[in-house]
Protein backbone atom coordinates (compact mmCIF):
# COMPACT_ATOMS: atom_id res chain seq x y z
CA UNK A 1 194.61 -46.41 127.06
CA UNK A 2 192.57 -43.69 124.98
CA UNK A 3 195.27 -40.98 126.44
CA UNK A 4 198.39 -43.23 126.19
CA UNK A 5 198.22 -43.69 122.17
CA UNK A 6 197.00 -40.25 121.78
CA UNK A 7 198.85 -38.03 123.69
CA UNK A 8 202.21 -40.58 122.26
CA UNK A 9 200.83 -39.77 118.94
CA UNK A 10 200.79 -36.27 119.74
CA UNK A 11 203.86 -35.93 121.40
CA UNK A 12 206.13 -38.16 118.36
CA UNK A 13 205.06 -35.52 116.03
CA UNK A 14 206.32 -32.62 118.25
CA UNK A 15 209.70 -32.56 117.21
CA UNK A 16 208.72 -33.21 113.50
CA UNK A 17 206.23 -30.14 113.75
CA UNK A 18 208.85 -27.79 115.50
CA UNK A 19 211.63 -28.49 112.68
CA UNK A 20 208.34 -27.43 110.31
CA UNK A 21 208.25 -24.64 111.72
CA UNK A 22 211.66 -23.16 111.36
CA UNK A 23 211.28 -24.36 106.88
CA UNK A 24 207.76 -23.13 106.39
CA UNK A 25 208.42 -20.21 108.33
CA UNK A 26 211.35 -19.20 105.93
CA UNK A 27 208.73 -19.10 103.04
CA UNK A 28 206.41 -16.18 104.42
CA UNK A 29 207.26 -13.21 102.14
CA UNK A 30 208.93 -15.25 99.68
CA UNK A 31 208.37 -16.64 95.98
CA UNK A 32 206.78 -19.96 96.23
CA UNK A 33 209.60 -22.36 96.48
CA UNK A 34 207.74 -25.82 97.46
CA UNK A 35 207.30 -28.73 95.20
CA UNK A 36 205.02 -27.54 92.53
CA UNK A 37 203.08 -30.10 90.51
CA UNK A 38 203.49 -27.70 87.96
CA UNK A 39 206.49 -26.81 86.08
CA UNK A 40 205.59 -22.74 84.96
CA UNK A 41 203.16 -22.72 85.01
CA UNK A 42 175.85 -7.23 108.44
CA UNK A 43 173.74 -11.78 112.45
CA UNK A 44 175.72 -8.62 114.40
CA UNK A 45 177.72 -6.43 112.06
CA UNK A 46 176.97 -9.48 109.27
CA UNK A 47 175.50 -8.74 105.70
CA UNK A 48 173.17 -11.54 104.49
CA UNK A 49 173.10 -12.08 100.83
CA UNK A 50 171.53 -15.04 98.60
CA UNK A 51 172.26 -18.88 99.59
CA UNK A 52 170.77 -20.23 96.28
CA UNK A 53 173.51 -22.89 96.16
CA UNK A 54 175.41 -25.36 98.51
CA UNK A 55 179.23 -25.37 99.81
CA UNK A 56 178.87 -28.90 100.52
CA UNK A 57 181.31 -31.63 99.03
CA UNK A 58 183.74 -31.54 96.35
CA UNK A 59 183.94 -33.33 93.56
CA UNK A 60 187.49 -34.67 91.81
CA UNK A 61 187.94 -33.64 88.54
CA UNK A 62 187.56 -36.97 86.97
CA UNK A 63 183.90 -37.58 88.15
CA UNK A 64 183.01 -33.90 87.20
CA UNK A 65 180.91 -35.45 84.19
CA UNK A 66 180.71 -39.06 85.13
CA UNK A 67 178.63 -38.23 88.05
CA UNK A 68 179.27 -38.62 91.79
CA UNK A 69 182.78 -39.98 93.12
CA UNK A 70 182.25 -43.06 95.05
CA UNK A 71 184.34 -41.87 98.46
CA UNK A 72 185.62 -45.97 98.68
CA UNK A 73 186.85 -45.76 95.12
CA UNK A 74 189.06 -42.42 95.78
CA UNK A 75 190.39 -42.95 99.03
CA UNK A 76 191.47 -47.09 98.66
CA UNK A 77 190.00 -47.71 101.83
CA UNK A 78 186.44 -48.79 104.09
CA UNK A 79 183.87 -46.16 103.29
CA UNK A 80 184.29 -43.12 105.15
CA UNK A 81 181.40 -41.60 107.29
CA UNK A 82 180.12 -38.00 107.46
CA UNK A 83 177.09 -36.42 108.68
CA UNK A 84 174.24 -37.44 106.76
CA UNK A 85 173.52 -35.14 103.64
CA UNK A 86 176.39 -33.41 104.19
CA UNK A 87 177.81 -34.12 100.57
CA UNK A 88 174.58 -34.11 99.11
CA UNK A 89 174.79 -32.00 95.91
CA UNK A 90 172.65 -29.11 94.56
CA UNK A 91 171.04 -26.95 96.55
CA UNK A 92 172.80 -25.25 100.00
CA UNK A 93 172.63 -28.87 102.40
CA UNK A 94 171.49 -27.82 105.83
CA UNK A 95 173.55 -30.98 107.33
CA UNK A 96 176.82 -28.77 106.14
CA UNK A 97 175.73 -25.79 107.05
CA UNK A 98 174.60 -27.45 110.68
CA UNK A 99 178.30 -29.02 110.98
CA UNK A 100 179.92 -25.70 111.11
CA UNK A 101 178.04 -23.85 112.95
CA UNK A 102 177.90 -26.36 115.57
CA UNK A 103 181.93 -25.93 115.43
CA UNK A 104 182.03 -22.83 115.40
CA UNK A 105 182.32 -22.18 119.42
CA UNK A 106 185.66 -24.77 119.23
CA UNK A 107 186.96 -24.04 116.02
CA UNK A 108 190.21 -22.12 116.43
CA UNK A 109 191.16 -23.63 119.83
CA UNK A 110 190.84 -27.13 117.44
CA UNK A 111 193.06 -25.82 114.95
CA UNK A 112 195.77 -24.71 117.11
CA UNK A 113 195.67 -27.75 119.06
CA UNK A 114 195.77 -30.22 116.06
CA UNK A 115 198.05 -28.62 113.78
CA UNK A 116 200.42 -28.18 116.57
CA UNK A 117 200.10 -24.29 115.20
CA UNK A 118 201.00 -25.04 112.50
CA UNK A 119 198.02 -23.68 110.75
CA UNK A 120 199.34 -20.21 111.08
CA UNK A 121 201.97 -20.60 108.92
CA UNK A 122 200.29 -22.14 106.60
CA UNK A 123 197.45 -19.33 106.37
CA UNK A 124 200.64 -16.65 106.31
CA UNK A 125 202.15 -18.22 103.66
CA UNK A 126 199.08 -18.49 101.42
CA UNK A 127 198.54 -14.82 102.36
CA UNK A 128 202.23 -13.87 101.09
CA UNK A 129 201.20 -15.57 97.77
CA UNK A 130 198.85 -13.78 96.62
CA UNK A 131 200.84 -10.63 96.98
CA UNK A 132 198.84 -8.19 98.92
CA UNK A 133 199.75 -5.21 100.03
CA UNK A 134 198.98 -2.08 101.74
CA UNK A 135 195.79 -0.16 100.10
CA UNK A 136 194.33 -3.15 98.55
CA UNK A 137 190.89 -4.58 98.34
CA UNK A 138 190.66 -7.87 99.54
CA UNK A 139 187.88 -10.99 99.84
CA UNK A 140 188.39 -14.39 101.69
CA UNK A 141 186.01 -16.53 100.71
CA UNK A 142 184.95 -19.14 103.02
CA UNK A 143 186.32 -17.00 106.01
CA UNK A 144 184.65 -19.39 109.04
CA UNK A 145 185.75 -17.48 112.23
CA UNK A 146 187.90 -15.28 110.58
CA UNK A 147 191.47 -15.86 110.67
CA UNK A 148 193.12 -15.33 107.48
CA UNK A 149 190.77 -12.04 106.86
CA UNK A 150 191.94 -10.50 110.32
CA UNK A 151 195.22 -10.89 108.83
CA UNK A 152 194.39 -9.47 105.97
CA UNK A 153 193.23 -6.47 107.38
CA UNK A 154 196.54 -5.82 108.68
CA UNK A 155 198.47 -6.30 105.44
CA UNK A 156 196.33 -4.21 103.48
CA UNK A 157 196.87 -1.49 106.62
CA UNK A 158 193.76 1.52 107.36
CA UNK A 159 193.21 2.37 103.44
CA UNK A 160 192.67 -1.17 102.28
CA UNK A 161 189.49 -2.85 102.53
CA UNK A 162 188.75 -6.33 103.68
CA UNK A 163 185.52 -8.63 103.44
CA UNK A 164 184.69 -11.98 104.73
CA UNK A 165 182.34 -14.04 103.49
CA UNK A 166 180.95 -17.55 104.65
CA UNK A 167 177.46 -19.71 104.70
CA UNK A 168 177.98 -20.15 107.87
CA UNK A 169 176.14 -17.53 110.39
CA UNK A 170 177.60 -18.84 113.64
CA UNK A 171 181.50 -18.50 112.11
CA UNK A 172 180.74 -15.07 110.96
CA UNK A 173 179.53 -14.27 114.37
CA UNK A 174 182.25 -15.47 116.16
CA UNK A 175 184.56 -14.01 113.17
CA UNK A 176 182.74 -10.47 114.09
CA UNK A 177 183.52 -11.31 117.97
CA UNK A 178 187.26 -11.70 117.38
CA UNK A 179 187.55 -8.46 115.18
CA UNK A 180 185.92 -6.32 118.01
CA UNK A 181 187.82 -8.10 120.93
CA UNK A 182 191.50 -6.72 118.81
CA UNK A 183 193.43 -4.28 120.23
CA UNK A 184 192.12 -0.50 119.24
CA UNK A 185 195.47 0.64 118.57
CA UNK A 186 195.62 -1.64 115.55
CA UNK A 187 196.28 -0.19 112.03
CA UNK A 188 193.42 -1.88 109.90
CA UNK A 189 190.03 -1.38 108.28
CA UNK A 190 187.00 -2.32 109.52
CA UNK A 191 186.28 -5.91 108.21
CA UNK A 192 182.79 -6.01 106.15
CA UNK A 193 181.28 -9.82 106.83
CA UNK A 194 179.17 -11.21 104.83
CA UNK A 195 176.62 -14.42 105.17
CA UNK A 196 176.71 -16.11 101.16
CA UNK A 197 177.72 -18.51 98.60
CA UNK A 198 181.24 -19.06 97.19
CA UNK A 199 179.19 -20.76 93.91
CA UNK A 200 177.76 -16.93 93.11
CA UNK A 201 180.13 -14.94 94.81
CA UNK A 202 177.84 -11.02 95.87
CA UNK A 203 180.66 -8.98 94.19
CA UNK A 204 180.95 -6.93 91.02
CA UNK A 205 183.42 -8.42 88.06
CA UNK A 206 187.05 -7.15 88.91
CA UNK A 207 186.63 -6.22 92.55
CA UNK A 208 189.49 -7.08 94.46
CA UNK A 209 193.41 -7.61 93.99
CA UNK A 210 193.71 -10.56 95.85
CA UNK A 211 191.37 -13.86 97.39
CA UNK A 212 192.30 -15.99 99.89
CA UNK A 213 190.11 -19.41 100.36
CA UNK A 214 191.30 -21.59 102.88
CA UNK A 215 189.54 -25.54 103.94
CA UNK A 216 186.72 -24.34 101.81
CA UNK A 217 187.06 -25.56 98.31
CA UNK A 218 186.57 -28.76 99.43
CA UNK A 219 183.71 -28.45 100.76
CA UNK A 220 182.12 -26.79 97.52
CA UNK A 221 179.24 -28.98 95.36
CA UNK A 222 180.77 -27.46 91.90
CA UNK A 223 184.78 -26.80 91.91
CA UNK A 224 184.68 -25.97 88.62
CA UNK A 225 182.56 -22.93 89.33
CA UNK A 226 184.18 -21.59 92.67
CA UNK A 227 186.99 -21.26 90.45
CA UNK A 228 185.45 -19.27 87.98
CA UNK A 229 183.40 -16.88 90.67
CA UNK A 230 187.13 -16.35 91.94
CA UNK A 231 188.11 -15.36 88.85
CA UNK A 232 185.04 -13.38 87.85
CA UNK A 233 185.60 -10.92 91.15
CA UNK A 234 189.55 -11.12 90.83
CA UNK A 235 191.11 -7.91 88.78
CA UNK A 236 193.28 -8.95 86.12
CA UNK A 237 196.34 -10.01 86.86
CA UNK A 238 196.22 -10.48 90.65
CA UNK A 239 196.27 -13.70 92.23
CA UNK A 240 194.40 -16.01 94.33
CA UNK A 241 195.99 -18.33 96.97
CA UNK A 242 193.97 -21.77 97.83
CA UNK A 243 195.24 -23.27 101.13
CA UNK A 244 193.44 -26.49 102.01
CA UNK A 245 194.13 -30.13 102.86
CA UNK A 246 196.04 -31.80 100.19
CA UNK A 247 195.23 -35.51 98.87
CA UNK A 248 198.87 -37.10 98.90
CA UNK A 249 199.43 -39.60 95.62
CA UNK A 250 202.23 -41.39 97.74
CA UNK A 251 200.63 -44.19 99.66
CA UNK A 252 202.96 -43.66 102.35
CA UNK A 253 201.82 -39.94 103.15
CA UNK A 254 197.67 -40.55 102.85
CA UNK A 255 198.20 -43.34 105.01
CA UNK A 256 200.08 -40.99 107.54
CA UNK A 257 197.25 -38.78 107.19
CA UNK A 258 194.29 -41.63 107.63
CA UNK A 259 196.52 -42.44 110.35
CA UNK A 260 196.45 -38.74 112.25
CA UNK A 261 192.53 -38.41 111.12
CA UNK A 262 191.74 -41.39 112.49
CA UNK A 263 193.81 -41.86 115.54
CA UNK A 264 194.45 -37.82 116.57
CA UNK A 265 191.67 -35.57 114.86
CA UNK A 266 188.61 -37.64 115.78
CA UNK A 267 188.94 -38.45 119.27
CA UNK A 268 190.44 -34.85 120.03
CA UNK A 269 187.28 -33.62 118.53
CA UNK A 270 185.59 -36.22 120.60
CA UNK A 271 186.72 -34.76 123.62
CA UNK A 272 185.46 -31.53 122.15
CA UNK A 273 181.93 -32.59 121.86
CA UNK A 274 182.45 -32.13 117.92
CA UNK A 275 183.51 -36.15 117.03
CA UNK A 276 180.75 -35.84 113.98
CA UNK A 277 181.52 -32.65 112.80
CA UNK A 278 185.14 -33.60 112.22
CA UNK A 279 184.57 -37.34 111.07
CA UNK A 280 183.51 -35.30 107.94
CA UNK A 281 186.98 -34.67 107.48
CA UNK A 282 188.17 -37.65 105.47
CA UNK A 283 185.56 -38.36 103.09
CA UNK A 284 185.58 -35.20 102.26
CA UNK A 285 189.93 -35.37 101.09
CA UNK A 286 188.83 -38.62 99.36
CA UNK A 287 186.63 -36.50 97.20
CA UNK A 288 189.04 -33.41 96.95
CA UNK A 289 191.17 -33.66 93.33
CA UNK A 290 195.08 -34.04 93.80
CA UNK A 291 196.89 -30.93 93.26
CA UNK A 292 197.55 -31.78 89.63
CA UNK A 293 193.64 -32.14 88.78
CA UNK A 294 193.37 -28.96 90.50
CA UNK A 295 196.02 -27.15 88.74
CA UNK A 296 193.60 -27.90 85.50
CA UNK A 297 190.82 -27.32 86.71
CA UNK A 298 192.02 -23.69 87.25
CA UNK A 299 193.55 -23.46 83.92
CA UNK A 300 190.11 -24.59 82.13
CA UNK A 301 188.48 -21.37 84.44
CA UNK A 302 191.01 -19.19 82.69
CA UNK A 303 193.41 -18.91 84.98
CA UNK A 304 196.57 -17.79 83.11
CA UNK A 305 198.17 -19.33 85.48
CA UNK A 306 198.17 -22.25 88.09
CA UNK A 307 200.54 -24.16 90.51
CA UNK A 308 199.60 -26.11 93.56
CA UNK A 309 202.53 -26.47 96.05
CA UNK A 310 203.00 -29.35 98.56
CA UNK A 311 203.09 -27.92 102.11
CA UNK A 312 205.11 -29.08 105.30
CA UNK A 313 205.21 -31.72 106.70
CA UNK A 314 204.88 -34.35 104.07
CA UNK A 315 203.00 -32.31 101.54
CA UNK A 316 199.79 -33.30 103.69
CA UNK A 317 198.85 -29.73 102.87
CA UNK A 318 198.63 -27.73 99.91
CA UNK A 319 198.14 -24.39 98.05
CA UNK A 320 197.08 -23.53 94.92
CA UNK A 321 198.29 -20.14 93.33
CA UNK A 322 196.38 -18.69 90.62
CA UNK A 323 196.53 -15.52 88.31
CA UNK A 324 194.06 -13.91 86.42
């Protein structure tokens, strides 16, 4: 019975995620063109640096001074479990660091498998956003095992420079593993990896011309000051793209995602051996702002500008694009 619903769950979204496919893929390169909430608007080869502070959960920009979000209140719906102190806030929580580096090992195959692939789009167009290009210095914050900054590497070509950084050892490791394991032939720097905190960010004011941060700003304690430490470390006028799950406000669409989390994600990660690491998942988009909160919550950082764009299929993922 398990496989029946599943793999018909799986299979009904096929066609919708190949049609996907062919829109989103028209948007690499290009202007952002989505719906836009806003109208203008060295561990082997792994540097270690300070983990005085926690990416564990986020907090929506409502209950940023009234205090914790209560996960029942944002999401309209049962409580949601994850991992014990996983959102705890304050100081780096072990439980989230625990969660992915127990995931580590499964990680990408998991991501191709329940985004139907659709992940690399997603991660290309966030890339195209932020307008990289060949020579340029480059951080991805949040990195995990490495995909968007291996990508990276090969926009910015041999002269640019990439880093990586994550709390996360056993991502960083694997990220390292996947860098040496590419083809020799390739025209790209050497990737610098590095084990810290995206709340106090190891870099020098105005060091890079672009950030990428994907499925890690919700996982933060304080979005406020991510956002800031992006913009601290971005040079002026370059941008930042922010690629992560997106909280739908039509009822319709978060129920279509509860729906996938609950019924897809889950017990694929069950079969994985990783059901608690990804049962994390959903109170963690209760507690992630809407596109709109984040849009000013970049704006109060100083962004001079911010717009958070609705992704394919069903806006169930979005981007926020930000400029210094």
């Amino acid at each position: 019975e398990f496989f029946t619903v599943n793999l018909g769950n799986i299979c009904s979204t096929h066609k919708m995620a190949c049609n996907t496919r062919q829109i989103a893929s028209q948007l690499v390169g290009s202007s952002p063109q989505l719906t836009s909430h806003s109208k203008a608007r060295h561990v082997g080869g792994v540097a270690r640096t300070n983990r005085r502070s926690a990416c564990t959960a986020s907090r929506q920009v409502s209950s940023l001074r009234a205090g914790r979000l209560d996960v029942r209140a944002a999401a309209g719906t049962d409580e949601a479990k994850a991992p014990e102190g996983a959102f705890e806030q304050g100081s780096m929580s072990n439980a989230r660091r625990d969660l992915f580096n127990t995931v580590a090992p499964v990680y990408d195959e998991l991501n191709d498998l329940l985004s139907l692939g659709l992940h690399r789009v997603w991660k290309r167009t966030a890339i195209a956003w932020t307008g990289v290009s060949q020579g340029d210095e480059v951080l991805d914050v949040c990195c995990g095992s490495g995909d968007l900054a291996l990508r990276l590497a090969t926009e910015v070509g041999p002269k640019g420079k990439v880093t990586g950084l994550d709390f996360a050892a056993n991502q960083l490791v694997t990220a390292a593993s996947r860098e040496r394991d590419l083809p020799a032939a390739w025209s790209r720097p050497k990737i610098t990896w590095v084990e810290g905190d995206a709340l106090a960010l190891p870099f020098a004011d105005n060091s890079f011309d672009a950030i990428t941060l994907s499925y890690g700003l919700r996982n933060v304690a304080d979005i406020p000051l991510c956002l800031r430490e992006l913009r601290r470390v971005l040079r002026p006028g370059c941008k930042a793209a922010v690629l992560d799950f997106n909280r739908p406000e039509d009822p319709v669409m978060y129920n279509l995602q509860s729906f996938m989390l609950d019924n897809v994600v889950v017990p694929v990660a069950k079969l994985n051996g990783v059901e608690a690491e990804y049962q994390y998942l959903k109170p963690s988009i209760a507690r992630y702002p809407t596109g709109r909160e984040q849009e000013a919550m970049a704006q109060e950082a100083g962004f001079s500008n911010a717009a958070h764009y609705d992704l394919p299929p069903g806006g169930l993922m979005g981007c926020l694009v930000v400029t210094k």
